[in-house]
Protein backbone atom coordinates (compact mmCIF):
# COMPACT_ATOMS: atom_id res chain seq x y z
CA UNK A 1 83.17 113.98 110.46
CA UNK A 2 80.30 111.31 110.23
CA UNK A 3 76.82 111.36 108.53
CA UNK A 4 73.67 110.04 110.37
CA UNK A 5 70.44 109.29 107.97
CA UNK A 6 67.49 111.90 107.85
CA UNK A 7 65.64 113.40 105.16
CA UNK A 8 67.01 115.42 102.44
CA UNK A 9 67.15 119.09 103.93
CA UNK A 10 67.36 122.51 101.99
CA UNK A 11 68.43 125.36 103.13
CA UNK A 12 72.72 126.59 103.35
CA UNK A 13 73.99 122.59 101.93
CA UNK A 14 76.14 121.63 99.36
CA UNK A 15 75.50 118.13 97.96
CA UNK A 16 77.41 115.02 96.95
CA UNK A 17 77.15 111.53 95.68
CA UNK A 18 77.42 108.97 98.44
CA UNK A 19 79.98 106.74 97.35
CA UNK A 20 80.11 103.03 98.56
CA UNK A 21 83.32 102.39 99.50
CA UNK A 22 85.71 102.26 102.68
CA UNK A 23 86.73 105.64 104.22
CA UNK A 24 89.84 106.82 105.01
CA UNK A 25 92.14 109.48 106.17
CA UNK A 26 95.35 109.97 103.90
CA UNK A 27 98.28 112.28 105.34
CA UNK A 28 100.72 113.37 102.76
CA UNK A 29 103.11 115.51 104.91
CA UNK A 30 106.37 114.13 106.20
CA UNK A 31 105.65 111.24 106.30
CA UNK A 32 102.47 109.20 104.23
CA UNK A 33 99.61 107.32 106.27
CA UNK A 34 96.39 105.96 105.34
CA UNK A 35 93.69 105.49 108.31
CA UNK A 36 90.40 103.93 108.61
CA UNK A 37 88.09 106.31 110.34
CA UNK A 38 88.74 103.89 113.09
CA UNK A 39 92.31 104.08 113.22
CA UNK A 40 93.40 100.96 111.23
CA UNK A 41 96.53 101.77 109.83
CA UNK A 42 96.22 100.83 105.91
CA UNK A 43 99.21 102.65 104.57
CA UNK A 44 101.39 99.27 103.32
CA UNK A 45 97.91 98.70 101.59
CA UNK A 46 97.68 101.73 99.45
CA UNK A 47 101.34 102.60 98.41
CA UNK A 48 99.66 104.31 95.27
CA UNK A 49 98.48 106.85 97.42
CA UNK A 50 101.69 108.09 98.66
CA UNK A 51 102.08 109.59 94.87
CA UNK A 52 99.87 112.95 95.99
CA UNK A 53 101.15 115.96 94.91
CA UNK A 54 99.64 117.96 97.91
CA UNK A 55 101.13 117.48 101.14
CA UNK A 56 98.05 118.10 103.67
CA UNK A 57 95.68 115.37 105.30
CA UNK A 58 92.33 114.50 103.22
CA UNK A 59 89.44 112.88 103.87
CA UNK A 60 87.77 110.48 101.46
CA UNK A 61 86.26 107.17 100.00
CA UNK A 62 88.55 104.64 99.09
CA UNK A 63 86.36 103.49 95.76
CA UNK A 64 87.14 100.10 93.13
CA UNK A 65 84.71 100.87 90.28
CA UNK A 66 83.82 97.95 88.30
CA UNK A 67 82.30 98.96 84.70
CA UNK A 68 82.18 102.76 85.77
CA UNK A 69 80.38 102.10 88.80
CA UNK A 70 81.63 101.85 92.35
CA UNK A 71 81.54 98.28 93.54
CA UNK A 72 81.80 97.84 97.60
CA UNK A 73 82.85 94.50 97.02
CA UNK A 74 85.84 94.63 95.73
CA UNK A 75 87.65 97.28 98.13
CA UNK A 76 87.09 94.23 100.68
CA UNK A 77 88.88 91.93 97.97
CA UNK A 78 91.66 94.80 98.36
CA UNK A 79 91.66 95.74 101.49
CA UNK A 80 90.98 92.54 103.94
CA UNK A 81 92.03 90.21 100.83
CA UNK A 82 95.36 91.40 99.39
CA UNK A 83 94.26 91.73 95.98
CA UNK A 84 96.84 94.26 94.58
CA UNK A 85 94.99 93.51 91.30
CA UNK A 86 91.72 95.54 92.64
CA UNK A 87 92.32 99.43 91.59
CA UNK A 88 91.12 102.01 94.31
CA UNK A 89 90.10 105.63 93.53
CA UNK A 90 90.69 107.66 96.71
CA UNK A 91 87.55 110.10 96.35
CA UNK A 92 88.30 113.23 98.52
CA UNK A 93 85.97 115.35 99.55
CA UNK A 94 87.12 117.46 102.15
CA UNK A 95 90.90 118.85 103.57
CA UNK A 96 91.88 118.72 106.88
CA UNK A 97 95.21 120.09 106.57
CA UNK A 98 97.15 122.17 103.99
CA UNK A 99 101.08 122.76 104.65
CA UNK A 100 100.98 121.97 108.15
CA UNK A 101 97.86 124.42 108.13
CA UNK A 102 94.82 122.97 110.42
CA UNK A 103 91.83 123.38 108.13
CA UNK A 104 89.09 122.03 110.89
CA UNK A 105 88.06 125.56 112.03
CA UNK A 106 87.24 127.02 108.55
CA UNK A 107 83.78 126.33 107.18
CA UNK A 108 82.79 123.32 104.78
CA UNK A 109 82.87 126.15 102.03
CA UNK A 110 85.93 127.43 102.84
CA UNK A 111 87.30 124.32 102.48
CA UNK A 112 86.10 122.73 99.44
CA UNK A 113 87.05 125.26 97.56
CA UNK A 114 90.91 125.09 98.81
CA UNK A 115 90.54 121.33 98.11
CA UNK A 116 89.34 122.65 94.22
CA UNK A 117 92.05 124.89 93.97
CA UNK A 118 94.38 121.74 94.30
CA UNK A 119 96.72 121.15 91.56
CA UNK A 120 96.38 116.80 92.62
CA UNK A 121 97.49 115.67 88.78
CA UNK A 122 96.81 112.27 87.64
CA UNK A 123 96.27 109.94 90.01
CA UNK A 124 93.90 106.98 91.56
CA UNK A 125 91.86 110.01 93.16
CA UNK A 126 89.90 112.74 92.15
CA UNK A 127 87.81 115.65 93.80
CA UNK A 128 83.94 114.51 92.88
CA UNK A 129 81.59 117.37 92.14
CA UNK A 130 79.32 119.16 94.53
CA UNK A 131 75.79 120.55 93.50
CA UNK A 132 73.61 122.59 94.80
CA UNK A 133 70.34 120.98 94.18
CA UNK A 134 70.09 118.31 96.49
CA UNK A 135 66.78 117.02 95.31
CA UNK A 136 67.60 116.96 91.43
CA UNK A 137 70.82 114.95 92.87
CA UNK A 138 68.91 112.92 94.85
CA UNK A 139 66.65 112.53 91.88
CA UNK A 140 69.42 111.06 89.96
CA UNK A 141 71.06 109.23 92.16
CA UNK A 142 67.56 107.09 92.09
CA UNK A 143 67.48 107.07 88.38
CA UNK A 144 70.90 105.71 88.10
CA UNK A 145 70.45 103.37 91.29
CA UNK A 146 73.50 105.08 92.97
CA UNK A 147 74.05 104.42 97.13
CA UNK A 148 72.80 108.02 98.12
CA UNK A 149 73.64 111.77 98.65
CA UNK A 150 75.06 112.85 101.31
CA UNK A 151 74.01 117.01 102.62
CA UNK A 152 76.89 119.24 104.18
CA UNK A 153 76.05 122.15 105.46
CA UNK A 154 78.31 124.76 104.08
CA UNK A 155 78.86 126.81 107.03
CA UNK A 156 80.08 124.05 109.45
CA UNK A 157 83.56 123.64 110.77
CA UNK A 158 85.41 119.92 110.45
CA UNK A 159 84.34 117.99 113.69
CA UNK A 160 85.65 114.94 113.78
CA UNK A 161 84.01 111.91 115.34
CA UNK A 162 80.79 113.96 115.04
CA UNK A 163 77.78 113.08 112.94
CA UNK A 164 77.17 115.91 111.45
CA UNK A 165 76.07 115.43 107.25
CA UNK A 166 73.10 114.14 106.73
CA UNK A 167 73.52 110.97 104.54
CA UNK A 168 69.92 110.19 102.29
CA UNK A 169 69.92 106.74 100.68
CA UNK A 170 68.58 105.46 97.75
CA UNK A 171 66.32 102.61 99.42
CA UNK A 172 66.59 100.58 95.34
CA UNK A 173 70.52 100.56 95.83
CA UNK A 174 71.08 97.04 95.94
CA UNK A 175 73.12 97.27 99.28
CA UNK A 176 70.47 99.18 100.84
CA UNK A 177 68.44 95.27 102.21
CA UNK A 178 72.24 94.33 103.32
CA UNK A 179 72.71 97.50 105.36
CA UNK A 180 69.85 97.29 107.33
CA UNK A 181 70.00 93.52 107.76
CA UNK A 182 73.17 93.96 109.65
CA UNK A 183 72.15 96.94 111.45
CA UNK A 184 69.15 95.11 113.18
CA UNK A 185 71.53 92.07 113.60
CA UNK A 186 73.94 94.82 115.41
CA UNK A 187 71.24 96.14 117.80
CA UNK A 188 69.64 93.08 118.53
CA UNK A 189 73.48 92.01 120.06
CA UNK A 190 73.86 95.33 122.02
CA UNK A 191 70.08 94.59 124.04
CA UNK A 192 71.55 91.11 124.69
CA UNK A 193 74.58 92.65 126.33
């Protein structure tokens, strides 16, 4: 699943950091792949990855943290670079498949809890927390100059390709200029096509 920017909403969402990294798809079944959400195959990349206890597919951030705070950055020193010196976290927040079970139909709730019920160990990855006060998150995230929050409404099945959480950024982040730089850059090429 994708986000698409709007407002913060209220109502039946859970809440969680936006992290500013490079997603990714990790299958630990029989055998171990890592995918962009576009398909790139990154698996000789991330052999660390292959050490997950679980076997089931997860969705996440591939995150290097520099002093304790993610650093987008460096995953491209990593990941386009080759720097095997970079350390990823793979930040999962939400299952797609347990035991060769198909998670997609059950609800976001449903499924973040199975992914808390994990046993996943020490490892580069971790489950981050959820809240469920997206303002006093949102609130924070500001305080702290984080990338965002991004809203999932708990109630929603696992459709992928769709954008359906609603991603809120912190306009101080000090990406935030970059992103929409590139953006305009992006649709002034499409109207020239």
């Amino acid at each position: 699943m994708l986000a698409r920017s709007g407002p913060l909403p209220s109502g039946d969402y859970s809440y969680e950091l936006k992290w500013d990294g490079f997603r990714a798809i990790v299958g630990r079944n029989e055998e171990f792949r890592v995918r962009s959400r576009r398909g790139w195959d990154m698996t000789a990349l991330l052999p660390e990855l292959a050490g997950l206890p679980v076997e089931g597919v997860f969705d996440g951030e591939l995150v290097p943290f520099a002093d304790g705070e993610p650093h987008f950055p460096l995953v491209c020193e990593r990941l386009l670079h080759g720097a095997r010196a970079v350390s990823l976290t793979f930040v999962i927040f939400d299952v797609l498949e347990i035991d060769h079970e198909s998670t997609l139909a059950w609800p976001y709730s449903r499924r973040r809890a199975a992914l808390e019920e994990l046993t996943l160990g020490e490892g580069p990855w971790l489950v981050p927390d959820v809240y469920d006060d997206g303002a006093a998150l949102f609130a924070a995230v500001c305080e702290h100059r984080f990338e965002g929050v991004v809203a999932k409404r708990r109630g929603e099945r696992y459709r992928p390709g769709e954008r359906c959480w609603i991603k809120i950024k912190n306009r101080d982040y000090w990406r935030y200029g970059e992103e929409l730089e590139s953006l305009r850059k992006s649709l002034e090429r499409r109207r020239r096509l």
